[in-house]
C-alpha atoms as a PDB file:
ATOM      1  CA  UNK A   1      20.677  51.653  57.203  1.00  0.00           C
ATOM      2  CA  UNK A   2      22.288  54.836  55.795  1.00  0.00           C
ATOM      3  CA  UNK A   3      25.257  55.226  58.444  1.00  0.00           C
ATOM      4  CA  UNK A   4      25.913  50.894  57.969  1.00  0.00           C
ATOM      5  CA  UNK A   5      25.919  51.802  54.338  1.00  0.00           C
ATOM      6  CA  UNK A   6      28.737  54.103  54.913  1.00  0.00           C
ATOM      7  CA  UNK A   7      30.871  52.397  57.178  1.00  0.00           C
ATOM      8  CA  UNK A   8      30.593  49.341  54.669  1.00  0.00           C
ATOM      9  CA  UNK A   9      31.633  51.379  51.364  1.00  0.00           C
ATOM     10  CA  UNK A  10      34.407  53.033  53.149  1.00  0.00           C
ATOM     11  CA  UNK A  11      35.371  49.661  54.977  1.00  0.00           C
ATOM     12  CA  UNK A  12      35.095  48.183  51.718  1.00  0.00           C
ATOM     13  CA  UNK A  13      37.132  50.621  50.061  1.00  0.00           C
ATOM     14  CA  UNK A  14      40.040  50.386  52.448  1.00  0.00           C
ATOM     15  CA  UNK A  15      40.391  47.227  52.403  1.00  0.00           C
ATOM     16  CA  UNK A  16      40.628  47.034  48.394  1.00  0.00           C
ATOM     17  CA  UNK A  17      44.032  48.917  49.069  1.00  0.00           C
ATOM     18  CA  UNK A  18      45.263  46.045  51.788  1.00  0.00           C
ATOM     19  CA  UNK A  19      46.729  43.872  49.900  1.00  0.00           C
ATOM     20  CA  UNK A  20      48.630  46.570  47.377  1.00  0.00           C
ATOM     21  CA  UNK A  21      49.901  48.460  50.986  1.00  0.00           C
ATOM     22  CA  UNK A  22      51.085  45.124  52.253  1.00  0.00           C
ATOM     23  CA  UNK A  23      53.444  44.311  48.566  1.00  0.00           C
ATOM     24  CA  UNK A  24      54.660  47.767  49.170  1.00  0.00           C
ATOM     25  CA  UNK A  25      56.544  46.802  52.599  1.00  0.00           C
ATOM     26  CA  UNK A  26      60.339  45.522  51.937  1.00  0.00           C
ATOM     27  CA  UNK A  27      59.668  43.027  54.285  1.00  0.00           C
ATOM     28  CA  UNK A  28      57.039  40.565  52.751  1.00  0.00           C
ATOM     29  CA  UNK A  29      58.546  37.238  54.242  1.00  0.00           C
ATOM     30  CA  UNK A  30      57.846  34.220  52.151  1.00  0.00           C
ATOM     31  CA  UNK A  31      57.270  30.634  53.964  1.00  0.00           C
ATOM     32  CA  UNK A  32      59.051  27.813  52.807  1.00  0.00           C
ATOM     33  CA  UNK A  33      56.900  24.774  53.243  1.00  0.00           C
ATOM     34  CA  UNK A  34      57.922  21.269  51.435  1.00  0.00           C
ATOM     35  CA  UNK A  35      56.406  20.328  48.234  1.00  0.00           C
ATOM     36  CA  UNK A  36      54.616  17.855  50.018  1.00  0.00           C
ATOM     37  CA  UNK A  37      52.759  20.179  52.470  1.00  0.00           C
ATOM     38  CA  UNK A  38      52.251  22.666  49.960  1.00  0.00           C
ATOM     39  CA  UNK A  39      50.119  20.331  48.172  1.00  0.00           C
ATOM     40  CA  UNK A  40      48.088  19.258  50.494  1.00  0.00           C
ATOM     41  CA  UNK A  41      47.431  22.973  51.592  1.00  0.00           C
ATOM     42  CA  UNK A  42      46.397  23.579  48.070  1.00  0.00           C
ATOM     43  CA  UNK A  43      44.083  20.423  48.695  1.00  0.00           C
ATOM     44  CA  UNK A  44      42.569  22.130  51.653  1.00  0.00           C
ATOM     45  CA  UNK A  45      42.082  25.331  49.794  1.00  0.00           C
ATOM     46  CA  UNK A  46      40.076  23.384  46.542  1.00  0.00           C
ATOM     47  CA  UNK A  47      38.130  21.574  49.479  1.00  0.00           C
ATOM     48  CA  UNK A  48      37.145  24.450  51.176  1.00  0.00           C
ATOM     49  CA  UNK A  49      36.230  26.463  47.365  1.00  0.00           C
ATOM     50  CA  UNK A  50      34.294  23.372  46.931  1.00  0.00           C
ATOM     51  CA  UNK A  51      32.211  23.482  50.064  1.00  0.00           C
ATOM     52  CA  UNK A  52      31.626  27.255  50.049  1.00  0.00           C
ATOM     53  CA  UNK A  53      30.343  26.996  46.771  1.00  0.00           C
ATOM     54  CA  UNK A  54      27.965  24.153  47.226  1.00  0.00           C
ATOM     55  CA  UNK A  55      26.808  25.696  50.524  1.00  0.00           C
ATOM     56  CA  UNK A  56      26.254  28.827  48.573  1.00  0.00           C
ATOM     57  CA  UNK A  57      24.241  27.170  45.240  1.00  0.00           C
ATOM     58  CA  UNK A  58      21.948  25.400  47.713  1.00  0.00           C
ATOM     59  CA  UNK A  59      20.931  28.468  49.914  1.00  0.00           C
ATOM     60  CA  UNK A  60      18.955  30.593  46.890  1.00  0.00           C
ATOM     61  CA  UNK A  61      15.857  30.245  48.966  1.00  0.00           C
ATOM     62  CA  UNK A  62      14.543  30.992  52.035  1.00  0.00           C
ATOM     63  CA  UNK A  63      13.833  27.428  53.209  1.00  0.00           C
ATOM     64  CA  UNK A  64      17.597  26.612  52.835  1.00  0.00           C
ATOM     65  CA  UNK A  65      19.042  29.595  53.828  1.00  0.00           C
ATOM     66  CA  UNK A  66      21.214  29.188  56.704  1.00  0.00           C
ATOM     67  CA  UNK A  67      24.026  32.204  57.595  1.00  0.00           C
ATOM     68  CA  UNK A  68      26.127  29.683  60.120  1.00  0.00           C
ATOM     69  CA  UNK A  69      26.742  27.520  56.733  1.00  0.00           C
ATOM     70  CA  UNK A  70      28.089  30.153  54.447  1.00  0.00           C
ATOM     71  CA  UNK A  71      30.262  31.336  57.847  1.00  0.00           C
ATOM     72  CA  UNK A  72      32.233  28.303  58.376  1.00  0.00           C
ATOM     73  CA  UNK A  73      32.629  27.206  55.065  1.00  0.00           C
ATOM     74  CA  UNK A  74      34.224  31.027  54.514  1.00  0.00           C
ATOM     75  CA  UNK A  75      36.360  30.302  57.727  1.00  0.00           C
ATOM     76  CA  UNK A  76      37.663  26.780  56.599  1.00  0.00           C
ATOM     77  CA  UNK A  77      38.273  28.454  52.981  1.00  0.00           C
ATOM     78  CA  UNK A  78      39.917  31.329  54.982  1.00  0.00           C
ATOM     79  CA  UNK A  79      42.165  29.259  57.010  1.00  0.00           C
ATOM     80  CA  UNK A  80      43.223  27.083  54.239  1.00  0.00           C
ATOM     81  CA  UNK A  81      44.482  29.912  51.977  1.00  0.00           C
ATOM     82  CA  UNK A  82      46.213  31.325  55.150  1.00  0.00           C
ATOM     83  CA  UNK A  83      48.148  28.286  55.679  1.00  0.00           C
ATOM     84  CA  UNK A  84      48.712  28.000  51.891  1.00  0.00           C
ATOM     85  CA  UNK A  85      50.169  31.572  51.629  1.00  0.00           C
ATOM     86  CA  UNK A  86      53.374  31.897  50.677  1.00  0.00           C
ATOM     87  CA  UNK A  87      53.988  35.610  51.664  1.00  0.00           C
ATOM     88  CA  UNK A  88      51.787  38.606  53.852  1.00  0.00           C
ATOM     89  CA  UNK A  89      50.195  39.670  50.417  1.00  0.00           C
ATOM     90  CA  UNK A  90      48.739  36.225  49.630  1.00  0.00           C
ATOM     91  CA  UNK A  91      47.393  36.204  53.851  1.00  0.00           C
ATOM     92  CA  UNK A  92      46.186  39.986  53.562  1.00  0.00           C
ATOM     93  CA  UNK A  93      44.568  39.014  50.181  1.00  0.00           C
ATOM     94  CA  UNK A  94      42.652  36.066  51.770  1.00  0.00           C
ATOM     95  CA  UNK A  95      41.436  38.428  55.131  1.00  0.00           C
ATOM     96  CA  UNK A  96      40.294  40.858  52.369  1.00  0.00           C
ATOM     97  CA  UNK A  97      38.552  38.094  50.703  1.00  0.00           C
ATOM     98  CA  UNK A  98      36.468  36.645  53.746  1.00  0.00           C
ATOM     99  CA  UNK A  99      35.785  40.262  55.149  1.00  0.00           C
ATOM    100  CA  UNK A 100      34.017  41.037  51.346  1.00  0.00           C
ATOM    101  CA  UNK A 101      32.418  37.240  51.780  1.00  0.00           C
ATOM    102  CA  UNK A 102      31.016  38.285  55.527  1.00  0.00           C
ATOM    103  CA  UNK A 103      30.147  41.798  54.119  1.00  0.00           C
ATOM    104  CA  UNK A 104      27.934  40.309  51.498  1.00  0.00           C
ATOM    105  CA  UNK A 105      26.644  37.779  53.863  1.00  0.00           C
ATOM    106  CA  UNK A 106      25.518  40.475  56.640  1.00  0.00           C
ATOM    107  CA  UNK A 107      23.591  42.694  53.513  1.00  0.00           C
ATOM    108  CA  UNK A 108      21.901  39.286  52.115  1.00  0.00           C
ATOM    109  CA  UNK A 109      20.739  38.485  55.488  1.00  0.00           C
ATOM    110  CA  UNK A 110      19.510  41.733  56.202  1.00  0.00           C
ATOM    111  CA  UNK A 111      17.526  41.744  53.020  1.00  0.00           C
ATOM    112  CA  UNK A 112      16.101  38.327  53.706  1.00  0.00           C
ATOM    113  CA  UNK A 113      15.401  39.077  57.747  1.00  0.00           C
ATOM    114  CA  UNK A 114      13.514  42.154  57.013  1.00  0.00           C
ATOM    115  CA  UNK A 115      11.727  40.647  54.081  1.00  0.00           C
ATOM    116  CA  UNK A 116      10.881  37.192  56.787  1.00  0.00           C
ATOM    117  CA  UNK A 117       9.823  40.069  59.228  1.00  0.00           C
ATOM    118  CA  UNK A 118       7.520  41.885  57.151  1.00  0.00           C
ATOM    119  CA  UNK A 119       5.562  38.557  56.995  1.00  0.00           C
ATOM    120  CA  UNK A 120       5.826  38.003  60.499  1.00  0.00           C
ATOM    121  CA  UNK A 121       7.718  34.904  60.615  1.00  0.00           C
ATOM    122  CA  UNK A 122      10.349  33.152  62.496  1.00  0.00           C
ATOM    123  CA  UNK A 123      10.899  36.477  64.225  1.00  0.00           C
ATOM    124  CA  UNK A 124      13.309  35.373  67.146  1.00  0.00           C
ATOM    125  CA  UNK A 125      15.305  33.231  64.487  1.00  0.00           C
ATOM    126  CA  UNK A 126      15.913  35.754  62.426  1.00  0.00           C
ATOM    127  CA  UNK A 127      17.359  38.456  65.302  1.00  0.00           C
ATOM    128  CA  UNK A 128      19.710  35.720  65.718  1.00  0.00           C
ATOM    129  CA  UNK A 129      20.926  35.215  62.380  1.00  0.00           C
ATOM    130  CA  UNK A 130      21.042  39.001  62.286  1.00  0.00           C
ATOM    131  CA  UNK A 131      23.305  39.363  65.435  1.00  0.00           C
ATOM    132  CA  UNK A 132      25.398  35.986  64.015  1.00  0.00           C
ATOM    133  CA  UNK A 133      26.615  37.607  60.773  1.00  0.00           C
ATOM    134  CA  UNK A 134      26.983  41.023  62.001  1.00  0.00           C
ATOM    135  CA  UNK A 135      29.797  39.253  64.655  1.00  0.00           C
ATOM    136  CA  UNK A 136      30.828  37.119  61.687  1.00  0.00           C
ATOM    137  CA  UNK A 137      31.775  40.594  59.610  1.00  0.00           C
ATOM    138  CA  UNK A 138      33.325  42.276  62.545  1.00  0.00           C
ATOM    139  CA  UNK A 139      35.254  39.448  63.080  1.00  0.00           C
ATOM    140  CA  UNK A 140      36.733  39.368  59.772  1.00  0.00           C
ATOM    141  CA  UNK A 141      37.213  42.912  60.248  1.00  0.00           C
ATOM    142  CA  UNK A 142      38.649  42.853  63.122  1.00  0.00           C
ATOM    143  CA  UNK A 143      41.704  39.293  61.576  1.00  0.00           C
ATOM    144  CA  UNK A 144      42.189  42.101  58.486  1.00  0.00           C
ATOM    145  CA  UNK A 145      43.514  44.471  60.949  1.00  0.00           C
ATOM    146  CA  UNK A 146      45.068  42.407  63.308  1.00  0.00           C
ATOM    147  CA  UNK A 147      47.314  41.151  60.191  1.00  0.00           C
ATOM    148  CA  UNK A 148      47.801  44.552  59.232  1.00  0.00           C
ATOM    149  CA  UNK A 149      49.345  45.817  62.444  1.00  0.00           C
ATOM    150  CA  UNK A 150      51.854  42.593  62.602  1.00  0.00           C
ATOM    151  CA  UNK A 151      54.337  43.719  60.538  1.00  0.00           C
END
């Protein structure tokens, strides 16, 4: 628990710099999209807000908690503000976002598998929400510095 600790705060911490390294290059390109388009990607973006948010006031207890949910709802809301941004900062600041979404997620889950396991219950179910959202933060991880290196 110690050593995940770790690599979270200092994952965590580097990525807070992310989107203040990427507004330092010369070459942010913006994206010119018609007015048009650009409202309907802000439409996606509320939608997705929207859905994330519901997903995430219905899952305060156990018996609706459900990792998978809160995943794709951060994807969609990811994907959206990608295809909204108008420049590298705005995409580097919406990686930054879903990795701290999928970094809360995999602590929250943790907390709530170990707490299922201590009373002995749904044991298999809860290694494989476990293994979901640790893949669901590495994967965000892993878009952050993908974006990072295209330059």
């Amino acid at each position: 628990m110690r050593a995940f600790s770790l690599i979270a705060f200092t994952a965590i911490s580097w990525f807070h710099a992310v989107p203040t390294a990427c507004a330092q290059t010369s070459s942010t390109p913006t994206r010119e999209i018609s007015p048009q388009l650009a409202k309907l990607a802000e439409a996606r973006v509320k939608a997705a807000q929207d859905g994330l948010a519901r997903v995430l006031k219905v899952q305060v207890d156990d018996s609706h908690f459900d990792p998978e949910k809160e995943y794709v709802w951060s994807k969609r809301l990811l994907e959206a503000e990608r295809e909204a941004a108008p420049d590298n900062v705005a995409v580097a600041t919406a990686l930054k976002s879903h990795v701290d979404r999928m970094v809360e997620l995999e602590t929250k889950t943790k907390k709530r598998e170990k707490d299922r396991a201590l009373r002995d219950v749904y044991q298999n179910d809860a290694l494989i929400r476990l293994a979901a959202v640790t893949f669901y933060r590495a994967e965000a991880e892993f878009w952050l510095e993908e974006a990072k290196t295209k330059k």
